[in-house]
N, C-alpha and C. Protein backbone atom coordinates (compact mmCIF):
# COMPACT_ATOMS: atom_id res chain seq x y z
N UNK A 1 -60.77 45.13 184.26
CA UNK A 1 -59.42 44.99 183.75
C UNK A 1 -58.56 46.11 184.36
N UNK A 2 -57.29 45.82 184.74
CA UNK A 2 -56.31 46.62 185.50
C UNK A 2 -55.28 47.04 184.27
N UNK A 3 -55.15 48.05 184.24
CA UNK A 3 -53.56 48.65 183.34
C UNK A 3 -52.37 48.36 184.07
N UNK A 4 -51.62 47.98 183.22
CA UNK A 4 -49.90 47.62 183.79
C UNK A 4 -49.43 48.83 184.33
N UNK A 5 -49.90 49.98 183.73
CA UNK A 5 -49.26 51.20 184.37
C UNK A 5 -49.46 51.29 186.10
N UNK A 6 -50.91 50.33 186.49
CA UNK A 6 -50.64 50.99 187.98
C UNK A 6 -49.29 50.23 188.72
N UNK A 7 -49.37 48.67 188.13
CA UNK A 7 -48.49 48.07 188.82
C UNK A 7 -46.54 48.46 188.48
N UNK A 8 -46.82 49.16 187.26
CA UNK A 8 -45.49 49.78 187.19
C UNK A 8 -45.34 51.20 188.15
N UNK A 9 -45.90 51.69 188.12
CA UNK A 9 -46.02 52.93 189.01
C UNK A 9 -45.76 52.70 190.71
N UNK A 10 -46.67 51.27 190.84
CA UNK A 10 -46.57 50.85 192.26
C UNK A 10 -44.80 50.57 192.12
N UNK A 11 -44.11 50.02 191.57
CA UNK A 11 -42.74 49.22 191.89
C UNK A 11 -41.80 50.46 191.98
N UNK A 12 -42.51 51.76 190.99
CA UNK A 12 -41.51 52.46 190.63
C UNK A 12 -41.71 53.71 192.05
N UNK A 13 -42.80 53.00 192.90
CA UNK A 13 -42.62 54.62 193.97
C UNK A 13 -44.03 55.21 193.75
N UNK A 14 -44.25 55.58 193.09
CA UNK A 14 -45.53 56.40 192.35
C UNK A 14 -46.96 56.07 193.15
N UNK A 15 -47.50 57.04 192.75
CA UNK A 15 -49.10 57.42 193.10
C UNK A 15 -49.32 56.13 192.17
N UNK A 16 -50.18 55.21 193.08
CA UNK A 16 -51.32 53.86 192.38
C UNK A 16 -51.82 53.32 193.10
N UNK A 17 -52.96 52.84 193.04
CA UNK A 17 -54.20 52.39 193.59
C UNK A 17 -53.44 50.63 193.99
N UNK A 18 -52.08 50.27 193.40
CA UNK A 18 -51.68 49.01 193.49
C UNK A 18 -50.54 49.52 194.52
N UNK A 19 -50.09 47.83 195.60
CA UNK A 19 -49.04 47.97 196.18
C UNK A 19 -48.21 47.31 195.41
N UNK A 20 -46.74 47.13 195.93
CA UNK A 20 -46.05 46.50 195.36
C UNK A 20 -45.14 45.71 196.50
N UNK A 21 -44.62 44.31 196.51
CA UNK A 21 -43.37 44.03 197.74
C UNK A 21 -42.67 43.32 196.57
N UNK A 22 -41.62 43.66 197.13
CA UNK A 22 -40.28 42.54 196.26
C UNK A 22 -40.54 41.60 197.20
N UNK A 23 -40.61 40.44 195.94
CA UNK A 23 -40.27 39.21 196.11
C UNK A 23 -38.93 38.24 195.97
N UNK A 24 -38.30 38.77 195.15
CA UNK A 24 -37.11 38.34 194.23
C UNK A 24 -35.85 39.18 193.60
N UNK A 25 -34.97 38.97 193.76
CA UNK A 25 -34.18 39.70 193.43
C UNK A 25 -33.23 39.03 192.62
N UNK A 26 -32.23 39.49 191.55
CA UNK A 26 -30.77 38.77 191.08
C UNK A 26 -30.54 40.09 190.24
N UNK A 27 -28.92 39.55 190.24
CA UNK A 27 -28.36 41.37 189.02
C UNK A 27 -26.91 39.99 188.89
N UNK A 28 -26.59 40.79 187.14
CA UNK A 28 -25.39 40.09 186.67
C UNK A 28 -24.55 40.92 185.67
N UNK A 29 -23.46 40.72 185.67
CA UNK A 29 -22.82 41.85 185.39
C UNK A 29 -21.57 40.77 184.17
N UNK A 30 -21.05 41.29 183.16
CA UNK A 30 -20.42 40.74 182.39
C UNK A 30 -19.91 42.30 181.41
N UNK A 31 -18.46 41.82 180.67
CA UNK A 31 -17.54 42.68 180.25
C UNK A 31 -17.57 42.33 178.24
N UNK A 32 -18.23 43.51 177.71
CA UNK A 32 -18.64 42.95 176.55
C UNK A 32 -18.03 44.03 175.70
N UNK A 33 -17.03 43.99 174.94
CA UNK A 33 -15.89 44.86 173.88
C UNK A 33 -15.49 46.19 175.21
N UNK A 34 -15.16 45.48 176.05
CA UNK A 34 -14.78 46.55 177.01
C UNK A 34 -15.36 47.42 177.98
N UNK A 35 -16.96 47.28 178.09
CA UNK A 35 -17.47 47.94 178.22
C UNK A 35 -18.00 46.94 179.65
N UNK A 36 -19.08 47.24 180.51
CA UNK A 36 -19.49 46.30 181.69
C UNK A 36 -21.12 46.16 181.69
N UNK A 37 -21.68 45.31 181.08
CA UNK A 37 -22.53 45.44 181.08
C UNK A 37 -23.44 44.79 182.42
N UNK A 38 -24.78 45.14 182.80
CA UNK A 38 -25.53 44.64 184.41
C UNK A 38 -26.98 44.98 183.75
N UNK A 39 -27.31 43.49 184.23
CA UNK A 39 -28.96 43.28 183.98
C UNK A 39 -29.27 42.63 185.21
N UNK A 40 -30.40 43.28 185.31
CA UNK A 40 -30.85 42.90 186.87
C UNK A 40 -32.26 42.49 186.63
N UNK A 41 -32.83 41.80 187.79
CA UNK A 41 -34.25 40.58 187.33
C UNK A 41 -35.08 41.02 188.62
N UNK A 42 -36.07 41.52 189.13
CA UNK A 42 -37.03 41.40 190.06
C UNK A 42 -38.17 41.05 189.97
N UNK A 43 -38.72 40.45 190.82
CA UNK A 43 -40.52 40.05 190.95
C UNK A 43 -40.93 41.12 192.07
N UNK A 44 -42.12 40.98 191.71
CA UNK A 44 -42.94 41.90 192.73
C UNK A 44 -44.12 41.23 192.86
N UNK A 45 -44.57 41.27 194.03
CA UNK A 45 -45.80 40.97 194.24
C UNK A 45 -46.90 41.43 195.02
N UNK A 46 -47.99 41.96 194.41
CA UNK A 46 -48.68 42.86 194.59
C UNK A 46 -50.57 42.28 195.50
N UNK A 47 -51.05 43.48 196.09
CA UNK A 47 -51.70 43.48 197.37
C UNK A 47 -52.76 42.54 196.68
N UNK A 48 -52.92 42.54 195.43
CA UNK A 48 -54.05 41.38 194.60
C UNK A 48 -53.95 40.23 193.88
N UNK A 49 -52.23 39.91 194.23
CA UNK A 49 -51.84 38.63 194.25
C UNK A 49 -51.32 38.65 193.02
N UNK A 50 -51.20 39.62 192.17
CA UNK A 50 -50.44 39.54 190.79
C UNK A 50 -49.05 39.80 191.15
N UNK A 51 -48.43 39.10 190.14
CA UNK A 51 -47.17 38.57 189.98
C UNK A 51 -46.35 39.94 188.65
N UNK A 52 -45.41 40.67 189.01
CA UNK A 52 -45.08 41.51 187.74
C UNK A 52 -43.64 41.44 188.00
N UNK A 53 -42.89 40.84 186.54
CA UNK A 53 -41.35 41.22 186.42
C UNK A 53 -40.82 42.13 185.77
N UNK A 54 -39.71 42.94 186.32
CA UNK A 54 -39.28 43.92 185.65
C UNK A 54 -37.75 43.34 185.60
N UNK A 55 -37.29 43.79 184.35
CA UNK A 55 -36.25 43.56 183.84
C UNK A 55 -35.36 44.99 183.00
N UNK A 56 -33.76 44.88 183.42
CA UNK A 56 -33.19 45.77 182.56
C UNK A 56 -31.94 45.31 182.78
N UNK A 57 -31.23 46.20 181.82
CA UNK A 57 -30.08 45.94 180.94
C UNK A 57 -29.43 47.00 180.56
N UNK A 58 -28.36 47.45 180.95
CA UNK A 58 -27.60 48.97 181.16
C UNK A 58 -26.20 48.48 180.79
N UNK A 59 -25.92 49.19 179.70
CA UNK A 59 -23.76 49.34 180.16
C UNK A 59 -23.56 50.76 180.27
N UNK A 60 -22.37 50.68 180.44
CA UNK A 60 -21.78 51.49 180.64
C UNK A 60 -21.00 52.63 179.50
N UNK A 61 -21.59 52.20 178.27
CA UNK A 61 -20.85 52.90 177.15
C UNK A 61 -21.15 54.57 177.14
N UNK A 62 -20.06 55.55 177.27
CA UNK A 62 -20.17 56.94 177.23
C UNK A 62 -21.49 57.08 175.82
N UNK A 63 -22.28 58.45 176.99
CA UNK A 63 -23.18 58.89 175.83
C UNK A 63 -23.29 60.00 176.22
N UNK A 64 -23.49 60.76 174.97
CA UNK A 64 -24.07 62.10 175.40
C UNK A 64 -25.76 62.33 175.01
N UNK A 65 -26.51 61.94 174.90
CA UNK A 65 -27.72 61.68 174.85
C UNK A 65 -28.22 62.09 176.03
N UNK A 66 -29.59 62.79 175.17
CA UNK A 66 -30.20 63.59 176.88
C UNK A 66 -30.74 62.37 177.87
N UNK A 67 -30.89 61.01 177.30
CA UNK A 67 -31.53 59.93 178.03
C UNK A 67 -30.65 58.58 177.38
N UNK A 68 -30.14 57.96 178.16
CA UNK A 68 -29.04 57.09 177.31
C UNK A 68 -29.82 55.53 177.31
N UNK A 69 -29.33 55.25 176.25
CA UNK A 69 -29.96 53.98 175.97
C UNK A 69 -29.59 52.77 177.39
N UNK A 70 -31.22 52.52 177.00
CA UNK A 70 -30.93 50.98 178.35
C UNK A 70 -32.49 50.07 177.93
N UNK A 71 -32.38 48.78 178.52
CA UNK A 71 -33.18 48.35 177.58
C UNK A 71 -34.18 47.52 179.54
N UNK A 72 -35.42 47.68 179.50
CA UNK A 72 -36.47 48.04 180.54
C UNK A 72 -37.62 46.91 179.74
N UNK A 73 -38.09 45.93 180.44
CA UNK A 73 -39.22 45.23 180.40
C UNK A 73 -39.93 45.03 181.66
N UNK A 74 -40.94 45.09 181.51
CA UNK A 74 -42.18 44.54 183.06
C UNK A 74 -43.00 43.66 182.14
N UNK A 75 -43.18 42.59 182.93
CA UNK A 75 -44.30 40.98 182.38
C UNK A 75 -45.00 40.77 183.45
N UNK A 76 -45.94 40.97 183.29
CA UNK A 76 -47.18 39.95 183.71
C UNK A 76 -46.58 38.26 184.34
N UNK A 77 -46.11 37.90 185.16
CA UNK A 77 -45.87 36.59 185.37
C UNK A 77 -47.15 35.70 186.27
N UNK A 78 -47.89 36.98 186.82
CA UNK A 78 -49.10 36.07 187.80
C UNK A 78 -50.37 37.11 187.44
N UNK A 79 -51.36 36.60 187.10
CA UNK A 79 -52.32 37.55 186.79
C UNK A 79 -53.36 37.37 188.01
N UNK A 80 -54.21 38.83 188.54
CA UNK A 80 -54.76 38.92 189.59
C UNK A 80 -56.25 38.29 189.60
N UNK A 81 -56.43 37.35 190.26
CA UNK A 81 -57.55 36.43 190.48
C UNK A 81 -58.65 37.72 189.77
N UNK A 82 -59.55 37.49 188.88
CA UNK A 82 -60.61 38.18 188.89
C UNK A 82 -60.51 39.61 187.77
N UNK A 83 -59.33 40.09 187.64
CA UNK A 83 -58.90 41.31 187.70
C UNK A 83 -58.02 40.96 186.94
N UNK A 84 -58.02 41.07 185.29
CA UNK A 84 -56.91 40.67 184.28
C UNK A 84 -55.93 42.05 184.26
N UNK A 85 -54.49 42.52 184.12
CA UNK A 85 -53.54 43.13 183.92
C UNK A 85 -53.54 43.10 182.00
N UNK A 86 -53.97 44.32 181.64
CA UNK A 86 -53.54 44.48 180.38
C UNK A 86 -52.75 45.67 180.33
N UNK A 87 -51.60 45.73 179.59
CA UNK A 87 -51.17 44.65 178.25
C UNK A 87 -50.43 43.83 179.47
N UNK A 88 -50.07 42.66 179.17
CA UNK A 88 -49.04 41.67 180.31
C UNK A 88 -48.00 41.89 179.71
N UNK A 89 -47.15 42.92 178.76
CA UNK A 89 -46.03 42.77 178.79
C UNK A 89 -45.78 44.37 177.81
N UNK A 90 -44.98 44.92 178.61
CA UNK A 90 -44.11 46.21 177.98
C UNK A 90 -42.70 46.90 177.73
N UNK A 91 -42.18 47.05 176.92
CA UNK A 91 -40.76 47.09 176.84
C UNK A 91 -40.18 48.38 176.24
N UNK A 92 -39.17 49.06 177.12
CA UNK A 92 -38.95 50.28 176.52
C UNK A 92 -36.98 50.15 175.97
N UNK A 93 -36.43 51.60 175.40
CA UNK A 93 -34.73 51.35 174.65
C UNK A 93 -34.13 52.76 175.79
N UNK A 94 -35.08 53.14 176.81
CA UNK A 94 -34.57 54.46 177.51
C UNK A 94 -35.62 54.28 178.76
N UNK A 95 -35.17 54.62 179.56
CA UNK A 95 -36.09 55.59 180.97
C UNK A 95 -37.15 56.42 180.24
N UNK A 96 -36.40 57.34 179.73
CA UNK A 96 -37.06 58.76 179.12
C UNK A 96 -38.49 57.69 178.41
N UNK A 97 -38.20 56.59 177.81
CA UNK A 97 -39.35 56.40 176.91
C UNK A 97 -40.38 55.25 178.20
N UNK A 98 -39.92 55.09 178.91
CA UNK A 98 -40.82 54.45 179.90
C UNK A 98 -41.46 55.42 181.05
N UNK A 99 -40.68 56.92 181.37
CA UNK A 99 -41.82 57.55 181.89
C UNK A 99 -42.39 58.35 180.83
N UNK A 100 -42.75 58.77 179.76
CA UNK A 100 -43.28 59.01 179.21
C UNK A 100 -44.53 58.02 178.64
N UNK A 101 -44.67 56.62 179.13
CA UNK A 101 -45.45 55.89 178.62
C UNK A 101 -46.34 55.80 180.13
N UNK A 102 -45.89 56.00 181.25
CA UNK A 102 -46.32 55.86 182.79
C UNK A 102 -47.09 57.26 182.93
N UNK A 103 -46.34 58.25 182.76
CA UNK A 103 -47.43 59.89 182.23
C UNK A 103 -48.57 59.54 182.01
N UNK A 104 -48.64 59.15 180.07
CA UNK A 104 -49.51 58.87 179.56
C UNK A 104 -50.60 58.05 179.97
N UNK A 105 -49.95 57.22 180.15
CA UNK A 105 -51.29 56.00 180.83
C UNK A 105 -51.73 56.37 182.13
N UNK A 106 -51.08 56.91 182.96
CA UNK A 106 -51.44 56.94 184.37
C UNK A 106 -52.77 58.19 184.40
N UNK A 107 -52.85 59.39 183.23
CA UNK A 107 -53.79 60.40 183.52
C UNK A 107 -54.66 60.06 183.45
C-alpha cells in the first residue's frame, strides 16, 4: 500500500519515491459579495499509472491570519495497478494545514 503523501509531495515539488506529469488542467474564477473568487482543477499522472486530483479554492478576501483560509483537496481518481493509494482522498481549510499533514506523513 502507497500513502497519498508521496503522490502529494510528487505534484507539490518534493522529495518522493513517486513522479508526477500534469495531465489536465482548468481554473475558474467568479465575483462573490465582491470579492473574486478562483478554483482551479488538475490531474496528474503518475510513473505507476495512478491517477491523483488536486483541487482548490482561494478568494481574495483581506486577512490577517498567519495562513489564510483556502480550501485544498487531492482524490485518488486512478488507483495504481497492484499498489493501492491510501487514504484516496484528503482535504485541508489552509496551506499551513496541508504542509503540516505532508511533514507528518512524509517522516
Amino acid at each position: 500500500m502507497s500513502h497519498l503523501v508521496n503522490y502529494v509531495n510528487a505534484i507539490q515539488g518534493s522529495p518522493s519515491p513517486r513522479r508526477a506529469r500534469l495531465q489536465s488542467s482548468s481554473r475558474n474564477s467568479w465575483t462573490d459579495q465582491g470579492h473574486t473568487v478562483v478554483s482551479e482543477q488538475q490531474a496528474y499522472v503518475f510513473d505507476d499509472g495512478a491517477i491523483v486530483t488536486r483541487m482548490t479554492e482561494q478568494d481574495d478576501f483581506p486577512s490577517e491570519a498567519a495562513c489564510t483560509e483556502c480550501w485544498i483537496r487531492y482524490e485518488v481518481t486512478r488507483q495504481a495497478p497492484g499498489a493501492p493509494i491510501h487514504p484516496t482522498q484528503v482535504s485541508f481549510n489552509s496551506a499551513c494545514r496541508e504542509a503540516y499533514w505532508r511533514r507528518y506523513f512524509a517522516s
